[in-house]
Protein backbone atom coordinates (compact mmCIF):
# COMPACT_ATOMS: atom_id res chain seq x y z
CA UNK A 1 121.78 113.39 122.19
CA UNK A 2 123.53 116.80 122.62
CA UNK A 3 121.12 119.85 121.60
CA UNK A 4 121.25 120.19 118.34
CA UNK A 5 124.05 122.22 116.63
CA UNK A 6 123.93 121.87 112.79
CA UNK A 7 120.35 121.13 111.08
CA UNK A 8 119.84 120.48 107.57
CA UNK A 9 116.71 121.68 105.75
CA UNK A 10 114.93 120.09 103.01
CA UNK A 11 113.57 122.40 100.29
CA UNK A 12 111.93 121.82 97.64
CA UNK A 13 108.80 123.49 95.24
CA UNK A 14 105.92 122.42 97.50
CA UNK A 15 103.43 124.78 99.62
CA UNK A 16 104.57 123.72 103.17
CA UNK A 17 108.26 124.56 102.46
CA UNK A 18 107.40 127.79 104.17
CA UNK A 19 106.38 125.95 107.54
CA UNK A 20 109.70 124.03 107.63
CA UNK A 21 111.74 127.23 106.66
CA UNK A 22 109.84 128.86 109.94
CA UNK A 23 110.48 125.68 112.05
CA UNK A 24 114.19 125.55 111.11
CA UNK A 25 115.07 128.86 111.94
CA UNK A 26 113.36 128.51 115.66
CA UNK A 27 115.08 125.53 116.07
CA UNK A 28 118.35 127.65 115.23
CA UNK A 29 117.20 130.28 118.12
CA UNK A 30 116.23 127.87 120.37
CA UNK A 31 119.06 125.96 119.88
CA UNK A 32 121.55 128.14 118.92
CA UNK A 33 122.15 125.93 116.12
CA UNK A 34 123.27 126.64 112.53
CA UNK A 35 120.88 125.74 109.75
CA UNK A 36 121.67 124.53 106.12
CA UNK A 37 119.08 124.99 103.78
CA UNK A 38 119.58 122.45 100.64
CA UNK A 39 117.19 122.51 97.83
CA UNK A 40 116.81 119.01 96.52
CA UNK A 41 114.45 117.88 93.68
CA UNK A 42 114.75 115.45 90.61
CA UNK A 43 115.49 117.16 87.37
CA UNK A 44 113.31 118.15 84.80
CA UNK A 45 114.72 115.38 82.96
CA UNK A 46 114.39 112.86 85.20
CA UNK A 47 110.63 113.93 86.03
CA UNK A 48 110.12 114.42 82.36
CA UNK A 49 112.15 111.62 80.31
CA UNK A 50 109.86 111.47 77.23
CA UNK A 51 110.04 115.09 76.84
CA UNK A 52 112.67 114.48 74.56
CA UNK A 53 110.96 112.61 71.93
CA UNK A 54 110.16 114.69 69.02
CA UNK A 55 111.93 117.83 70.08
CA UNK A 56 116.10 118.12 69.22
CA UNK A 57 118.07 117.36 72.12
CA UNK A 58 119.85 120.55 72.20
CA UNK A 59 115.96 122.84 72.39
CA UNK A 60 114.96 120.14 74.84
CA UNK A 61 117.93 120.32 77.24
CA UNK A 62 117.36 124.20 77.09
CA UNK A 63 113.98 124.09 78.20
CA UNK A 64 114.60 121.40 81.12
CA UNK A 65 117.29 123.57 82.01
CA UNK A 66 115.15 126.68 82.14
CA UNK A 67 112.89 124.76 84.50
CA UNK A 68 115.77 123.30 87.06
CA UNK A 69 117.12 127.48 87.22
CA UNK A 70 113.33 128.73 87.77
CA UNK A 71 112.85 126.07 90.71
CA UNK A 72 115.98 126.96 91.67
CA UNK A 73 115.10 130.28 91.93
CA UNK A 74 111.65 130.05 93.48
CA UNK A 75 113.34 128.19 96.48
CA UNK A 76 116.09 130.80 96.81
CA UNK A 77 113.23 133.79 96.86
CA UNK A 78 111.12 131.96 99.32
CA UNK A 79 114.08 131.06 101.78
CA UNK A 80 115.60 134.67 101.67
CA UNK A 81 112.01 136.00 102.49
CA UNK A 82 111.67 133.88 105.42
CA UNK A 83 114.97 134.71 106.76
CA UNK A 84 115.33 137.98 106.62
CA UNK A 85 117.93 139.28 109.35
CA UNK A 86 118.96 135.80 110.45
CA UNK A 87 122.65 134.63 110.81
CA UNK A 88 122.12 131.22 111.28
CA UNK A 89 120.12 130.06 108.03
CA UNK A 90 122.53 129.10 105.34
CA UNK A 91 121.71 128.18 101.93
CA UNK A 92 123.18 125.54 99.63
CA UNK A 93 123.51 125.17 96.12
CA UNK A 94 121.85 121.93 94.73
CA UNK A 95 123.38 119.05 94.81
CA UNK A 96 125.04 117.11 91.61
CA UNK A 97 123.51 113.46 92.87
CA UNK A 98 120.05 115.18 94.14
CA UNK A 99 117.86 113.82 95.58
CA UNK A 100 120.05 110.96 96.42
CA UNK A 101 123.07 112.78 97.47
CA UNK A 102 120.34 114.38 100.42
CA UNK A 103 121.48 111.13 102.93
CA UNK A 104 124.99 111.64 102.13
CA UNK A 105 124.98 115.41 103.22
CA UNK A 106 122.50 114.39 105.53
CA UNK A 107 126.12 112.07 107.93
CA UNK A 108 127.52 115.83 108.34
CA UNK A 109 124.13 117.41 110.43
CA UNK A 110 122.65 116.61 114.09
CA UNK A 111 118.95 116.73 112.97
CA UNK A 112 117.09 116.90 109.85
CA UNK A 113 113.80 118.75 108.79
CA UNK A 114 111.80 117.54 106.31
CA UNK A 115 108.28 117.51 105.27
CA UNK A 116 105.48 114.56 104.77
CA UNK A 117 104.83 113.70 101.37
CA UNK A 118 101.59 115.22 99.83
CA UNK A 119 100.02 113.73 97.38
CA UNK A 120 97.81 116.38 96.48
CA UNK A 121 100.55 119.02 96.24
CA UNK A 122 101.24 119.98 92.32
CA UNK A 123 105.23 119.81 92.86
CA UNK A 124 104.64 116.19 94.66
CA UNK A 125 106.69 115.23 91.20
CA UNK A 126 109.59 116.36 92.03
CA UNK A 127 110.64 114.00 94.43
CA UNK A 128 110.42 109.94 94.36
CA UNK A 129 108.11 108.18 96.18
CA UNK A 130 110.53 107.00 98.83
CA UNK A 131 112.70 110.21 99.49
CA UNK A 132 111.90 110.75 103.11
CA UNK A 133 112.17 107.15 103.82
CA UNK A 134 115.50 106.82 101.87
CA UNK A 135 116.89 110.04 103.59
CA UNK A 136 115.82 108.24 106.98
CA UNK A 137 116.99 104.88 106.87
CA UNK A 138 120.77 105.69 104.65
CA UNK A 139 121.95 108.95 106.87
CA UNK A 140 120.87 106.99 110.35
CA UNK A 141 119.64 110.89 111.23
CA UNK A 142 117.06 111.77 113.67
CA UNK A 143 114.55 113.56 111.44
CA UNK A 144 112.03 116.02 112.29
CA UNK A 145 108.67 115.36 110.03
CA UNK A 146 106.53 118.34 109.73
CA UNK A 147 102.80 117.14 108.29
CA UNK A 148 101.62 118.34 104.99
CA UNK A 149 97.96 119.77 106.18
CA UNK A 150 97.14 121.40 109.32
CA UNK A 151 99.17 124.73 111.23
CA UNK A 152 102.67 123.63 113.37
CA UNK A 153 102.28 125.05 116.71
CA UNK A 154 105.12 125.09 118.47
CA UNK A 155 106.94 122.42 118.86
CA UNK A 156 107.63 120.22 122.15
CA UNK A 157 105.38 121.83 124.59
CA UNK A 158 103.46 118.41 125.07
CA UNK A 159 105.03 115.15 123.99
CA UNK A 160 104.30 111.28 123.16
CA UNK A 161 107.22 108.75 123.65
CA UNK A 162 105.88 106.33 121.24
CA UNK A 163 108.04 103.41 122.91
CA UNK A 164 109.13 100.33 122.32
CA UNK A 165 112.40 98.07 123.19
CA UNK A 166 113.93 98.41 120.47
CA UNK A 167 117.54 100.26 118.88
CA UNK A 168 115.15 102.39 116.96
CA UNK A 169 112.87 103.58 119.78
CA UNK A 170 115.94 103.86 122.23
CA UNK A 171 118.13 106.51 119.00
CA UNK A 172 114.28 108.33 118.72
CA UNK A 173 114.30 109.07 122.37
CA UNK A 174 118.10 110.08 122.39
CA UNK A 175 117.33 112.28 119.68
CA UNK A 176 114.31 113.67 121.35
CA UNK A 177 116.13 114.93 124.69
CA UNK A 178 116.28 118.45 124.09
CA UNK A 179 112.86 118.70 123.71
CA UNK A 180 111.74 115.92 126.59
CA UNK A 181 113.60 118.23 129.00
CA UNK A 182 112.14 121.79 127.71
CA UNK A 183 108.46 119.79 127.79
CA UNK A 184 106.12 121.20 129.86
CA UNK A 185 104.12 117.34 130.16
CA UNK A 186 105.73 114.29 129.20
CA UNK A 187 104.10 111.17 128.08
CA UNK A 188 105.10 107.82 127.13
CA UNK A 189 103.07 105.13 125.36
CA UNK A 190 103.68 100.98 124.41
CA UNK A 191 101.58 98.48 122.91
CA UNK A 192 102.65 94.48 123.46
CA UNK A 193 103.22 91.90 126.25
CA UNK A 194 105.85 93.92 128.01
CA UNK A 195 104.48 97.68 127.91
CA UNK A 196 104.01 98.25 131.29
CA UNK A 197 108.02 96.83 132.42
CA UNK A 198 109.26 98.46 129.42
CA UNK A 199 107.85 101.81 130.44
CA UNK A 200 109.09 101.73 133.88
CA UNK A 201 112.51 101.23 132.83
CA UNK A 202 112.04 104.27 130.09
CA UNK A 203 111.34 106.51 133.21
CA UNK A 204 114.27 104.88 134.94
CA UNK A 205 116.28 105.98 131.49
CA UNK A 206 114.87 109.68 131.79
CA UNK A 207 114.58 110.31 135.43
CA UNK A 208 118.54 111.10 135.72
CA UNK A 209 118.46 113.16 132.07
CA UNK A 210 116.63 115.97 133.63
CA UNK A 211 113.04 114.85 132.55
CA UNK A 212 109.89 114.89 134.94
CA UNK A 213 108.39 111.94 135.62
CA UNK A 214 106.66 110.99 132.38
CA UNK A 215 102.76 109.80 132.52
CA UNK A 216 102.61 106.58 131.31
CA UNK A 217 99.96 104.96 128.96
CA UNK A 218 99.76 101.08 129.12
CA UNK A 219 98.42 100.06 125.57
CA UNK A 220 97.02 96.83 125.46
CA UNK A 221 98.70 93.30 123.86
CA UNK A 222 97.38 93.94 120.32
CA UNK A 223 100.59 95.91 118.37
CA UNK A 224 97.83 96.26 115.41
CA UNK A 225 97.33 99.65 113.65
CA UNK A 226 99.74 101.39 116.04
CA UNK A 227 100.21 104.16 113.53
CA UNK A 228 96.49 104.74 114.13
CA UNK A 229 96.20 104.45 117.67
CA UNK A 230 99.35 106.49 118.24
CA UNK A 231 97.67 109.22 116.37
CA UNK A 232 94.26 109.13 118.42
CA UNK A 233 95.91 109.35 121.72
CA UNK A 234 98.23 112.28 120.69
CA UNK A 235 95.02 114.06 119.66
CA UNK A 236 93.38 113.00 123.20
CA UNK A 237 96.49 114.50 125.06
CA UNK A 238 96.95 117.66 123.00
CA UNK A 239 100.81 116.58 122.11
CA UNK A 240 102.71 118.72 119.60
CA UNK A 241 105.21 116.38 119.31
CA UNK A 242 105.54 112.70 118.42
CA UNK A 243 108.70 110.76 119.21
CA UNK A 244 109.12 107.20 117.72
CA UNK A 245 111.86 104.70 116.10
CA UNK A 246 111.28 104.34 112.18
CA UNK A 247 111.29 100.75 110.61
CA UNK A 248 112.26 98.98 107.59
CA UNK A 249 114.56 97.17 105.36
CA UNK A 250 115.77 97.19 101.56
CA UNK A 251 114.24 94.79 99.55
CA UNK A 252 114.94 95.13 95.23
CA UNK A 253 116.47 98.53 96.33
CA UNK A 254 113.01 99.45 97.46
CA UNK A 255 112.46 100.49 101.36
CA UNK A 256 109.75 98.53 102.78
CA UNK A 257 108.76 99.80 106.10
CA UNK A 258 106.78 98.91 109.17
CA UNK A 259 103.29 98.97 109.89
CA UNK A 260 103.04 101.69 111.93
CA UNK A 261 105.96 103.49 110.28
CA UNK A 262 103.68 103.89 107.02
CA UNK A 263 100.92 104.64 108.78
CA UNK A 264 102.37 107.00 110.39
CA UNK A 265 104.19 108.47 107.42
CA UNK A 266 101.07 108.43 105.14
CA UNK A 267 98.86 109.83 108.05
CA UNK A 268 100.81 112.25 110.46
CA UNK A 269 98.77 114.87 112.02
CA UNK A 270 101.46 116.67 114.17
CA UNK A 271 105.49 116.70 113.92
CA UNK A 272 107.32 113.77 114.41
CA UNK A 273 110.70 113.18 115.41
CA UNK A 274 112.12 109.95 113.76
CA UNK A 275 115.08 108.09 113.95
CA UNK A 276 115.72 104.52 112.52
């Protein structure tokens, strides 16, 4: 992958919107990329269906307007205020599909940032379940995840290849070479039968991209509770980044993902650079 030129930025109501507003726009210095910042949440109505009963239409409308315009508004005030004096952060108005329309715009941009889901959050409503997922898996984007607890340090200083053989592993790394080359330590990690031949031939990939020799971490046969074990040994090595393919399929019109892509997902403790 070329460095980055045009990102697009997920907002929305929740607390850490402020850490990916701050990530985008380094990415746009570092970079010199252009950011778009699109605000994407359900409606009021949507989130709120039964609202309706009991109240006439027309008073109910008006007040799940109201709502949509003060969201609307809170994101504006909180992107402006993190932007200040910045020519390369853009914002969007909403779009008329959202938050499904978010892959679509998603075809037209080199990388996306977007945020873990939080549970906890008191705005987790306005998004469904599977947004990130969705956003993922329809656009064919790299996506850079920020987690929901914990300070983002800067980005890419150490790295973990989580590797495997795989179309989804091999777009994750291609996505990931502007940071593998600005890295100051590089490592790469695979679980299975053929970790240790499918590693060497990684570094083979990177040697003639510009990358230093990568340390390489031979996991063992078992591919159990990657998501886990990928976590604990970017802890161990101090990474800042995480670099992996995502997994899954449609089933029902539901995404079902991998094992270690939902762990992963549901239990990121540093960024992580996806790509399915």
């Amino acid at each position: 992958m070329q460095t980055p030129r045009s990102i697009l930025l997920h907002l929305d109501s929740s607390a850490r919107t402020v850490e990916r507003i701050q990530l985008a726009r380094l990415l746009a210095e570092t970079f010199d990329a252009q950011v778009t910042a699109q605000p994407c949440t359900l409606s009021s109505l949507m989130r709120y269906p039964l609202a309706i009963e009991g109240t006439a239409e027309s008073e109910a409308m008006a007040i799940m307007q109201s709502l949509d315009y003060e969201a609307r508004e809170r994101m504006h005030a909180t992107f402006t205020a993190h932007t200040v004096g910045s020519q390369r952060m853009h914002w969007s108005q909403p779009l008329p599909d959202a938050p499904w329309g978010f892959a679509r715009r998603a075809l037209y941009a080199d990388l996306m940032v977007m945020g873990q889901r939080d549970r906890n959050d008191p705005f987790d409503a306005e998004l469904p379940g599977d947004f990130l997922t969705h956003a993922l898996v329809e656009s064919g984007r790299p996506a850079l995840v920020l987690p929901c607890v914990g300070p983002v340090a800067p980005v890419g200083r150490t790295v973990l290849v989580a590797w495997k053989a795989t179309r989804e592993s091999a777009r994750a790394v291609t996505a990931s070479l502007p940071w593998l080359r600005a890295a100051s330590r590089v490592h790469a990690v695979s679980y299975g039968g053929e970790a240790e031949t499918s590693l060497q031939a990684l570094s083979g990939y990177l040697r003639p991209q510009g990358i230093a020799e990568p340390t390489l971490h031979f996991g063992d046969r078992d591919e159990g509770d990657v998501g886990n074990r990928l976590l604990s040994l970017a802890a161990d090595l101090g990474a800042d980044l995480l670099v992996m393919g995502c997994y899954g399929h449609s089933r029902a019109r539901e995404w079902v993902m991998g094992g270690a892509t939902q762990s992963m997902l549901q239990s990121m403790t540093l960024p992580v650079l996806m790509s399915h």
